[in-house]
Protein backbone atom coordinates (compact mmCIF):
# COMPACT_ATOMS: atom_id res chain seq x y z
CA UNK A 1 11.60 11.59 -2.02
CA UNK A 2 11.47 7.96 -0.07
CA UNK A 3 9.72 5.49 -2.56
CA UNK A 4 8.34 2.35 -1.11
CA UNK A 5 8.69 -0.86 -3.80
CA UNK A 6 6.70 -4.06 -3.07
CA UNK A 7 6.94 -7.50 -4.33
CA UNK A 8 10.72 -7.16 -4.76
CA UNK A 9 12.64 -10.98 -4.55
CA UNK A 10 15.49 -9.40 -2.30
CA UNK A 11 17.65 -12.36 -3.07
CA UNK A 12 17.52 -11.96 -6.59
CA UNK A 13 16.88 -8.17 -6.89
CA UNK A 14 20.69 -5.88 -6.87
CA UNK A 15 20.53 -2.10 -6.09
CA UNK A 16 21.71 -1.52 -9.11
CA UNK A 17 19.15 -3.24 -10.97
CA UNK A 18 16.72 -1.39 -9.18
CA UNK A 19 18.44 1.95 -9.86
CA UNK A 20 19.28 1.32 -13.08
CA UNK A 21 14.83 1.40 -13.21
CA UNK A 22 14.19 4.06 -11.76
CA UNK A 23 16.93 6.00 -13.49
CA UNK A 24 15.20 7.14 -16.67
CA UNK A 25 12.87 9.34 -13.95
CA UNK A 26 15.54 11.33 -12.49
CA UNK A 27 18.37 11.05 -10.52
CA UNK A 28 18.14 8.21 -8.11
CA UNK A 29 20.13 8.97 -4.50
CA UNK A 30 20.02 5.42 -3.08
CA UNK A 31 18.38 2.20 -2.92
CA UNK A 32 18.20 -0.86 -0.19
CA UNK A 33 17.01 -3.71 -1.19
CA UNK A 34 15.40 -6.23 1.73
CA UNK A 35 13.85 -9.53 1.30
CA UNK A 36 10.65 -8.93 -0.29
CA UNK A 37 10.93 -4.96 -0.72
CA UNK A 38 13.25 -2.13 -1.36
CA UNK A 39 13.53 1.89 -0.70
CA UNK A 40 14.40 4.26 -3.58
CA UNK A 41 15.24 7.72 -2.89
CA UNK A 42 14.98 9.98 -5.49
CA UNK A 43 16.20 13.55 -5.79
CA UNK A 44 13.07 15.08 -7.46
CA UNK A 45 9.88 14.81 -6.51
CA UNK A 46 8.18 15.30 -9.78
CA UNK A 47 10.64 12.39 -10.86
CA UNK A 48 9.21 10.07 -8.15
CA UNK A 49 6.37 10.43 -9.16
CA UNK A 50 6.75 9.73 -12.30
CA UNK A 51 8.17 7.02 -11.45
CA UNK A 52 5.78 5.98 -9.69
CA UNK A 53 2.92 6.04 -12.40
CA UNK A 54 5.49 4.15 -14.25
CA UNK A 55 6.74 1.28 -12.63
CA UNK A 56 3.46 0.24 -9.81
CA UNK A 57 2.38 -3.06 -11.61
CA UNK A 58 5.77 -3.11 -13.77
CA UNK A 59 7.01 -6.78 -13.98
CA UNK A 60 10.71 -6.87 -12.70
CA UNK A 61 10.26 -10.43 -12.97
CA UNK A 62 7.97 -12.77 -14.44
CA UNK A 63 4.43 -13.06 -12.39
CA UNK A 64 5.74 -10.23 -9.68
CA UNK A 65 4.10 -7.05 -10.02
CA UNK A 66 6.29 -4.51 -8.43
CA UNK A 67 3.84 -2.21 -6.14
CA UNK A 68 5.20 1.39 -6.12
CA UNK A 69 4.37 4.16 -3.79
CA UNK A 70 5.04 7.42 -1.53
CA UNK A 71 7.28 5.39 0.87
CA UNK A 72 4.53 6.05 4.66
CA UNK A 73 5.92 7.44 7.76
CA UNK A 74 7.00 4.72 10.75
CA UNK A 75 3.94 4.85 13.55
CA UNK A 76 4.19 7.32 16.06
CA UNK A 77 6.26 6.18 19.19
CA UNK A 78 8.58 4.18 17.32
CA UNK A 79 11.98 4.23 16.89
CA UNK A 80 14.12 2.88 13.74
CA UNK A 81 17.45 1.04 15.70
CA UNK A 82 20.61 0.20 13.47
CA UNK A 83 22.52 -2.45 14.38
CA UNK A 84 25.76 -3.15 12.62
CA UNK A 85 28.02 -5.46 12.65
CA UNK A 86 25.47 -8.73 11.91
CA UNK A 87 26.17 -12.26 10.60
CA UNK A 88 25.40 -12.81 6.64
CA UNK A 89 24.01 -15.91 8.44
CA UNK A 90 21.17 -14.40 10.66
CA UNK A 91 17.84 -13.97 9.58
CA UNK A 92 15.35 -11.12 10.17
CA UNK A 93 13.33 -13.74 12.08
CA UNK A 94 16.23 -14.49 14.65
CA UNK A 95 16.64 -10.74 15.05
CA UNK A 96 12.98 -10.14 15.69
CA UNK A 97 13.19 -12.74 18.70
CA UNK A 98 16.06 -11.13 19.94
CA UNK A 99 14.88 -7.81 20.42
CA UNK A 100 11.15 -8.69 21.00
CA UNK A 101 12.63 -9.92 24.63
CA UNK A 102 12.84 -6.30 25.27
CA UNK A 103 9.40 -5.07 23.56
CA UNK A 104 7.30 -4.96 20.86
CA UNK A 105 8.75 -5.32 17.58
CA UNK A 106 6.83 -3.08 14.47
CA UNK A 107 9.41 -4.35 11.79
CA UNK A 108 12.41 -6.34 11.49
CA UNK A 109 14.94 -6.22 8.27
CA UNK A 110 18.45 -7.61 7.55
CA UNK A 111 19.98 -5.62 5.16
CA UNK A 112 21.68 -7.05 2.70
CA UNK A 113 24.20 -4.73 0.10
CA UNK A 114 23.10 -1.29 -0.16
CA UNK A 115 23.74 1.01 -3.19
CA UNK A 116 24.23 5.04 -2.83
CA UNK A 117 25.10 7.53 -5.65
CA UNK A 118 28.51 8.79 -6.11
């Protein structure tokens, strides 16, 4: 199960940190971490939603309450494009511009150190 977390600093917020959380509610697959949220998959769903319950409002760090849910399907007639290969310079905002020459842009992330499971 996808799990959607909010209010994350995603230059001061690891993977690991963030499965090392949502650990103690069952086995966490992966995690990616962007700048102010981050995707946990989780193997079980009953553990996701424990998880859930558990961590929406949790304080990762002081005065940010991390807001946890069901991670929501992408709008219909969109599509989700990887590109690889990108600066550690460039920004989300550069790479919205870029693309948005071609079309409407629904969300723009630079990904920054993911984290996956053995």
């Amino acid at each position: 199960m996808k799990i959607f977390v909010g209010n994350v600093d995603g230059a001061d917020t690891t993977p690991e940190e963030l499965a090392a959380l949502f650990a103690p509610y069952g086995t966490v697959m992966s995690c990616a971490v962007m700048k102010q949220f981050a995707f946990v998959h989780m193997r079980e769903n009953a553990g996701a939603v424990r998880a859930i319950e558990a961590l929406h409002g949790h304080e990762l760090r002081p005065g940010r309450a991390l807001v946890v849910e069901m991670s929501r399907p992408r709008p219909l007639n969109t599509w989700k494009i990887f590109v690889g290969n990108v600066s550690a310079a460039c920004t989300s905002q550069e790479l919205r511009s870029l693309f948005e020459r071609r079309g409407r842009v629904i969300e723009c992330d630079v990904v920054k150190g993911n984290w996956r499971s053995g």
